[in-house]
C-alpha atoms as a PDB file:
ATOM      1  CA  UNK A   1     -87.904 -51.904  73.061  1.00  0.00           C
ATOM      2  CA  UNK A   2     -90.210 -50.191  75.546  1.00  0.00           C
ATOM      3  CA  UNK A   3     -87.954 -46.839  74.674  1.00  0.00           C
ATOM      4  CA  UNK A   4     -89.028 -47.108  70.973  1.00  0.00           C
ATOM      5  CA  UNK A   5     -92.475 -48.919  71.092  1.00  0.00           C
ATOM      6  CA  UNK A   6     -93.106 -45.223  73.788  1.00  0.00           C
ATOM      7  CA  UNK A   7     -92.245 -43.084  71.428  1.00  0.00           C
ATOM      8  CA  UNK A   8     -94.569 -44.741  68.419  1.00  0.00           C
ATOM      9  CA  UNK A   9     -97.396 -44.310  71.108  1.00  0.00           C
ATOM     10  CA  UNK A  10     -96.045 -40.123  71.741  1.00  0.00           C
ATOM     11  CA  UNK A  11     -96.140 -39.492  67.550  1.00  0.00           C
ATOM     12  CA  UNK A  12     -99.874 -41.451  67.357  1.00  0.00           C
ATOM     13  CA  UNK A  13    -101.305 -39.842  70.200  1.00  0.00           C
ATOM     14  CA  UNK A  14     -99.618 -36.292  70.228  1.00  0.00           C
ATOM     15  CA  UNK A  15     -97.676 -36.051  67.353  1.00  0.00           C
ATOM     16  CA  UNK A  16    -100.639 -35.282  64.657  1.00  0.00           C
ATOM     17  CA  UNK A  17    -102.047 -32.385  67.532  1.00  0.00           C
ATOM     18  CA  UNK A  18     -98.679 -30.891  68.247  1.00  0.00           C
ATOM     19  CA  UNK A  19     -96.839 -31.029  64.477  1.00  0.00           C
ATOM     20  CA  UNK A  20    -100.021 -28.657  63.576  1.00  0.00           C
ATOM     21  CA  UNK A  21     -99.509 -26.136  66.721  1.00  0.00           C
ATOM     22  CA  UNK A  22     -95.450 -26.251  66.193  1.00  0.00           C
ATOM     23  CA  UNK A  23     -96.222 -25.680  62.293  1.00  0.00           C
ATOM     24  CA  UNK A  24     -98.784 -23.167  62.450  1.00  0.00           C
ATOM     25  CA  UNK A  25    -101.221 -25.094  60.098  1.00  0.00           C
ATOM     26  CA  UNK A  26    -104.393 -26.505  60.641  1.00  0.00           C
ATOM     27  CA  UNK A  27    -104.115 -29.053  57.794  1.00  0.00           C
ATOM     28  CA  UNK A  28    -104.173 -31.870  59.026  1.00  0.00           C
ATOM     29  CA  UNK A  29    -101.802 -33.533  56.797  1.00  0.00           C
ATOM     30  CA  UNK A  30     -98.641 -32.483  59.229  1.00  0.00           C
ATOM     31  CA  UNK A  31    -100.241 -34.896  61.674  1.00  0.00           C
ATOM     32  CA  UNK A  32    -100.226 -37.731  59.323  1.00  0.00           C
ATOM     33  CA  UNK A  33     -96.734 -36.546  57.545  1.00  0.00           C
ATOM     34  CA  UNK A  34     -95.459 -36.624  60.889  1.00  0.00           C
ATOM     35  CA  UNK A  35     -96.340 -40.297  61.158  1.00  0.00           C
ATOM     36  CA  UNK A  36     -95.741 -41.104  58.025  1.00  0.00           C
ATOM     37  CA  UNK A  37     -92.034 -39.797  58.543  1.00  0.00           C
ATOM     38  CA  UNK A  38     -91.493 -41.798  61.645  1.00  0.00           C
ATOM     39  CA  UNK A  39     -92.324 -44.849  60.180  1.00  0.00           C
ATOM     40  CA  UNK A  40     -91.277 -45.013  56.978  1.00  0.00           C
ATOM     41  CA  UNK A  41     -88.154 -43.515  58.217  1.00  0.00           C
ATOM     42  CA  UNK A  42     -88.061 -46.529  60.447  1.00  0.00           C
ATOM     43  CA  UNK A  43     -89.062 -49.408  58.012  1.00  0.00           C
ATOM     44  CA  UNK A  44     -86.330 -48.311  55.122  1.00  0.00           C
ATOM     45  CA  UNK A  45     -83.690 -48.078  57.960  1.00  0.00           C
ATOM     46  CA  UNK A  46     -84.651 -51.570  59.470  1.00  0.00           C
ATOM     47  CA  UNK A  47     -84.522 -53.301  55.951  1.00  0.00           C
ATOM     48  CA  UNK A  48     -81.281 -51.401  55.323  1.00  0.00           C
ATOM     49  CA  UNK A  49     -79.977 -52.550  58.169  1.00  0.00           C
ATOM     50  CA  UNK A  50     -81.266 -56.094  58.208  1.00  0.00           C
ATOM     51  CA  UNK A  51     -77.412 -57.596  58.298  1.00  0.00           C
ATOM     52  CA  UNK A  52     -76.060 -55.632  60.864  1.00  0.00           C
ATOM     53  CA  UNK A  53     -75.163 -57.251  64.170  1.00  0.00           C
ATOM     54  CA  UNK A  54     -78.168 -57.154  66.738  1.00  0.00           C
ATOM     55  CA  UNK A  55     -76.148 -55.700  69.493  1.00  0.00           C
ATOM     56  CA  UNK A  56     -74.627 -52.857  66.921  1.00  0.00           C
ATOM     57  CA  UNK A  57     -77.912 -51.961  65.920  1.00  0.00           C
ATOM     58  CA  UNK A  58     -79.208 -51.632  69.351  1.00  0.00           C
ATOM     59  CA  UNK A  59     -77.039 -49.569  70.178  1.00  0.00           C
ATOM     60  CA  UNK A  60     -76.932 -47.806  66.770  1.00  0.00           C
ATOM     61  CA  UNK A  61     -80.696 -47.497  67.529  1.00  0.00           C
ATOM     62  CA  UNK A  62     -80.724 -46.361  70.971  1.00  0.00           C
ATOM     63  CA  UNK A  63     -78.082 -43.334  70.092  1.00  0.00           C
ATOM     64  CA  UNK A  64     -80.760 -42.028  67.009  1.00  0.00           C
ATOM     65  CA  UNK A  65     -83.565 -42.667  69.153  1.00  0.00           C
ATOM     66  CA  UNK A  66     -81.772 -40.115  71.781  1.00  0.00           C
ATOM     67  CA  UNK A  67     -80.380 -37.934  69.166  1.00  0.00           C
ATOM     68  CA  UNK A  68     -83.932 -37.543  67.334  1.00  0.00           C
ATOM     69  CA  UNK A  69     -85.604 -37.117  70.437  1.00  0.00           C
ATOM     70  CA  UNK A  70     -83.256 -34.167  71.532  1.00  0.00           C
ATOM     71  CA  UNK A  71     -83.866 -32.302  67.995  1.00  0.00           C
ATOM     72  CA  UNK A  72     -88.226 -32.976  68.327  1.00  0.00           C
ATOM     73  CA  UNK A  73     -87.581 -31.424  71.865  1.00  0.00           C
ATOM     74  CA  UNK A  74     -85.601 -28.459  70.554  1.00  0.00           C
ATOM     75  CA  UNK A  75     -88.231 -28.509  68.133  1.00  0.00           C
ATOM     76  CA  UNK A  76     -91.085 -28.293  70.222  1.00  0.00           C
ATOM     77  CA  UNK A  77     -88.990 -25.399  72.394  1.00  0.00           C
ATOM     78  CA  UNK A  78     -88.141 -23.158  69.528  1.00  0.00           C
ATOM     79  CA  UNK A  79     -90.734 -23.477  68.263  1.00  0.00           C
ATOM     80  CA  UNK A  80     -89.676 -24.909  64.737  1.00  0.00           C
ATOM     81  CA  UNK A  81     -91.608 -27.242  62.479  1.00  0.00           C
ATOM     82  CA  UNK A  82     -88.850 -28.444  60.624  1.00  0.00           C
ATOM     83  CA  UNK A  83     -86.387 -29.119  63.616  1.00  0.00           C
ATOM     84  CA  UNK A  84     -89.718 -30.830  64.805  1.00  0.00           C
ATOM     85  CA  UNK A  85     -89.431 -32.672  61.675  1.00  0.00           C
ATOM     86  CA  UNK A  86     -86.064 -33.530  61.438  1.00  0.00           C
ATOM     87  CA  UNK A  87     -86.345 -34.930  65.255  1.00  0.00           C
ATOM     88  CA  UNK A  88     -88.969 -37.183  64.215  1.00  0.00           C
ATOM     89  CA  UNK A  89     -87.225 -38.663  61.283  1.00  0.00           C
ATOM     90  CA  UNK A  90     -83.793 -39.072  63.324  1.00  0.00           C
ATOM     91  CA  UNK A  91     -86.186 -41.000  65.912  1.00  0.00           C
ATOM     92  CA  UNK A  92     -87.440 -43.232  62.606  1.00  0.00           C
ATOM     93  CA  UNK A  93     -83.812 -44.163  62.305  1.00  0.00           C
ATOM     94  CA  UNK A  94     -83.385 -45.488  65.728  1.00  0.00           C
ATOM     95  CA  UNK A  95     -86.884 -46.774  66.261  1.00  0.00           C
ATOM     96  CA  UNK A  96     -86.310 -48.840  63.160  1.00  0.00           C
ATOM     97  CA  UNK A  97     -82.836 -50.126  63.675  1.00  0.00           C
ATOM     98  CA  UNK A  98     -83.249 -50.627  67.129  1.00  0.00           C
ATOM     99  CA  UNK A  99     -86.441 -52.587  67.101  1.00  0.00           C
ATOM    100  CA  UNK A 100     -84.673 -55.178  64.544  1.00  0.00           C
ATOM    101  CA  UNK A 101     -81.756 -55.256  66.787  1.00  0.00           C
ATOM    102  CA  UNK A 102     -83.565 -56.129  69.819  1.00  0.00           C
ATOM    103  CA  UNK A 103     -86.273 -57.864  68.006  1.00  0.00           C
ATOM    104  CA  UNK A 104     -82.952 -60.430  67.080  1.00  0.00           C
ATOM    105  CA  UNK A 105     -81.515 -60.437  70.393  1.00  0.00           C
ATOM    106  CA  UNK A 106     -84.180 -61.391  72.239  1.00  0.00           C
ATOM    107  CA  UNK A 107     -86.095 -63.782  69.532  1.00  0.00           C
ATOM    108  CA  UNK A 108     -82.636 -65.759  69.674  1.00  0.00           C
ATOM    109  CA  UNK A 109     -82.924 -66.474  73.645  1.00  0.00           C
ATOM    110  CA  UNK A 110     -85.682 -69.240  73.034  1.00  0.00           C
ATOM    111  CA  UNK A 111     -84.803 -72.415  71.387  1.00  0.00           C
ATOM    112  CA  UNK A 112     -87.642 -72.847  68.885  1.00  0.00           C
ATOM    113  CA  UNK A 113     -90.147 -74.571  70.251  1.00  0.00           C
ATOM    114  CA  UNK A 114     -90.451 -71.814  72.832  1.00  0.00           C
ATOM    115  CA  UNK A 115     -89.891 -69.133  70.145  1.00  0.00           C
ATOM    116  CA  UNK A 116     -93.773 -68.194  69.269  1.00  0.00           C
ATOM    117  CA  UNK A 117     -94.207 -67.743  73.061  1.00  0.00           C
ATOM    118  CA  UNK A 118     -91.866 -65.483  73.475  1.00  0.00           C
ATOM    119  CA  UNK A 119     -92.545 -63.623  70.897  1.00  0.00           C
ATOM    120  CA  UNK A 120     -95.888 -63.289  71.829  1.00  0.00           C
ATOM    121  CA  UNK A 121     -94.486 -61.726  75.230  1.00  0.00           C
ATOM    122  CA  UNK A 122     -92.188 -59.482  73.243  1.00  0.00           C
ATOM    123  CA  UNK A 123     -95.417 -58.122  71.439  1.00  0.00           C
ATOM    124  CA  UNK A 124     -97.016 -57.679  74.114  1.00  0.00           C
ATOM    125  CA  UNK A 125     -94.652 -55.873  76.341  1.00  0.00           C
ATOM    126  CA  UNK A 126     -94.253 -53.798  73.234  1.00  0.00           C
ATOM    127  CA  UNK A 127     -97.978 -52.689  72.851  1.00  0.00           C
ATOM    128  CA  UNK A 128     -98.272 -51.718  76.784  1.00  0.00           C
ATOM    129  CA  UNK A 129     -94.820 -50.130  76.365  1.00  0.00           C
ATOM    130  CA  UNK A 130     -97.140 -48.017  72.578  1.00  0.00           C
ATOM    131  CA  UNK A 131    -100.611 -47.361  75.040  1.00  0.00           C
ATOM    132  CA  UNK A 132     -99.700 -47.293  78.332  1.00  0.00           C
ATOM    133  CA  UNK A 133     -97.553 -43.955  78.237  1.00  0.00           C
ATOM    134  CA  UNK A 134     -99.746 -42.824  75.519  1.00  0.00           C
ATOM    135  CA  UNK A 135    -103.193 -42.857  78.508  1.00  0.00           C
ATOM    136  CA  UNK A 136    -100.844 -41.093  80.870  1.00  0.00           C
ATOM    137  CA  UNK A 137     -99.692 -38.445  78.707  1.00  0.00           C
ATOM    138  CA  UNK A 138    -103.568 -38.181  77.584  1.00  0.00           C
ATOM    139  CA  UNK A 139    -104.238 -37.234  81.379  1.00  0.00           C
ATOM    140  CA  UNK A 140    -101.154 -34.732  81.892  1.00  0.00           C
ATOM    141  CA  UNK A 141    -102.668 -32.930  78.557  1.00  0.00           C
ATOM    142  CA  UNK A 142    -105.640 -32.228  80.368  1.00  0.00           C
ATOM    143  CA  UNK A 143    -103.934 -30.957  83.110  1.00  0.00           C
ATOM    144  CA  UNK A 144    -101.014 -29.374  82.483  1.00  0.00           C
ATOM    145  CA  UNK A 145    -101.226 -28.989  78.671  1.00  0.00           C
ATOM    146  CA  UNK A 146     -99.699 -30.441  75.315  1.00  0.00           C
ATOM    147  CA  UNK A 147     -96.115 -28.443  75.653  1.00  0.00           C
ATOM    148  CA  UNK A 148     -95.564 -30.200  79.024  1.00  0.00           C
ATOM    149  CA  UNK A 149     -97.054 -33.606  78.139  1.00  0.00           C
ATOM    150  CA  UNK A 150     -94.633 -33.837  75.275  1.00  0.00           C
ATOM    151  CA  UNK A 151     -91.606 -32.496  77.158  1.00  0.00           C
ATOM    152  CA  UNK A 152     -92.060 -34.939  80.248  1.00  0.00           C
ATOM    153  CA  UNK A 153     -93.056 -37.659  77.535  1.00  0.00           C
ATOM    154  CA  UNK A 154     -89.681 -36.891  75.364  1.00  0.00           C
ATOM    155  CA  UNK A 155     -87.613 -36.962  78.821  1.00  0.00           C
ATOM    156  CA  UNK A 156     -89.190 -40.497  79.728  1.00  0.00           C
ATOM    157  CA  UNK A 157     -88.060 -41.919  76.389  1.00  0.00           C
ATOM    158  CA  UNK A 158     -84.998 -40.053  76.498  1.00  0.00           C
ATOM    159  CA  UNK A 159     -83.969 -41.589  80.005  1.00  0.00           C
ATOM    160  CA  UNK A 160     -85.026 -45.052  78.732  1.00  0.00           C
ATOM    161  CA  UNK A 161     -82.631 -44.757  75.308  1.00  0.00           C
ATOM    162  CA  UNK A 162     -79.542 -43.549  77.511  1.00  0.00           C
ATOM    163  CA  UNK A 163     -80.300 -46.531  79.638  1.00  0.00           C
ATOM    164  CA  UNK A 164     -80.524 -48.897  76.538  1.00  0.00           C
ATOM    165  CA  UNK A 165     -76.859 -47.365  74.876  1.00  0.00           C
ATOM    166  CA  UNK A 166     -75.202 -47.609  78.150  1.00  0.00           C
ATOM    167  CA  UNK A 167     -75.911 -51.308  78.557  1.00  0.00           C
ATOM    168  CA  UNK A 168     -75.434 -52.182  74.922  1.00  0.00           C
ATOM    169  CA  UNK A 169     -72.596 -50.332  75.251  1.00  0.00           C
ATOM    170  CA  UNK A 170     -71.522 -52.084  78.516  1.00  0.00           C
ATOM    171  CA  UNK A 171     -72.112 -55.457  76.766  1.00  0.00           C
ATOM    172  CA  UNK A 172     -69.893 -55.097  73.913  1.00  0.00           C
ATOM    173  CA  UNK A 173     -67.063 -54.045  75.342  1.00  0.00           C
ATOM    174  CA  UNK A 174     -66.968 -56.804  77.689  1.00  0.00           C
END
């Protein structure tokens, strides 16, 4: 969850400035196509995938979530505005499965009376998990500029979406 609610908080706060240097356009519609792509990307594949098994789609999740943010980096490296683009709508698939996955997993853990509690928690881990990366990356733009922002950003998700397949992984094959 963190993994994916991080990367919605990269594509708002970066994603607009750096589809437009990557493309080579100043219209301003890449930014908002780029968003546009992660998300709806993401809601189609959580409502096609709203009878999978949670732990499936996890991991299912956590592997696109990976794979899409290896393409947006070779994106961002090549430079190439549609590998950019194809990155960020891989990422939709995975931020979108893998948020109804673990969405179900861990809404399940609380019998009901406890349920609105916790997901209030979930929600809120999720939202410091959107801005607090988002703030930090704001600072390393300043300093160090938007390529290596978004590359150290991508790695931080990156490492966080291995993590999440390896124990999904772990978990259903025990």
């Amino acid at each position: 969850m963190i993994a994916l609610w991080a990367l919605g908080g990269f594509y708002l706060s970066l994603g607009p400035l750096l589809a437009t240097s990557i493309i080579g356009s100043q219209n301003l519609v890449w930014g908002g196509v780029v968003i546009v792509l992660l998300t709806g990307v993401g809601s189609l594949c959580s409502l096609l995938s709203r009878n999978s098994a949670p732990a499936s789609a996890v991991l299912w999740g956590a592997l696109a979530l990976l794979t899409g943010v290896a393409v947006t980096v070779a994106g961002i490296e090549a430079p190439s505005g549609a590998l950019f683009l194809l990155g960020t709508a891989i990422a939709g698939v995975g931020f979108g499965i893998g948020f109804l996955g673990g969405f179900r997993i861990l809404s399940a853990l609380a019998p009901p009376t406890e349920r609105a509690r916790l997901v209030a928690t979930i929600y809120v881990v999720c939202y410091l998990s959107f801005s607090l990366p988002a703030i930090v990356a704001g600072v390393v733009v300043t300093r160090s500029g938007l390529h290596h922002a978004s590359l150290g950003y991508a790695a931080f998700v990156g490492v966080l979406s291995a993590i999440a397949a390896a124990d999904v992984d772990a978990f259903l094959r025990a």
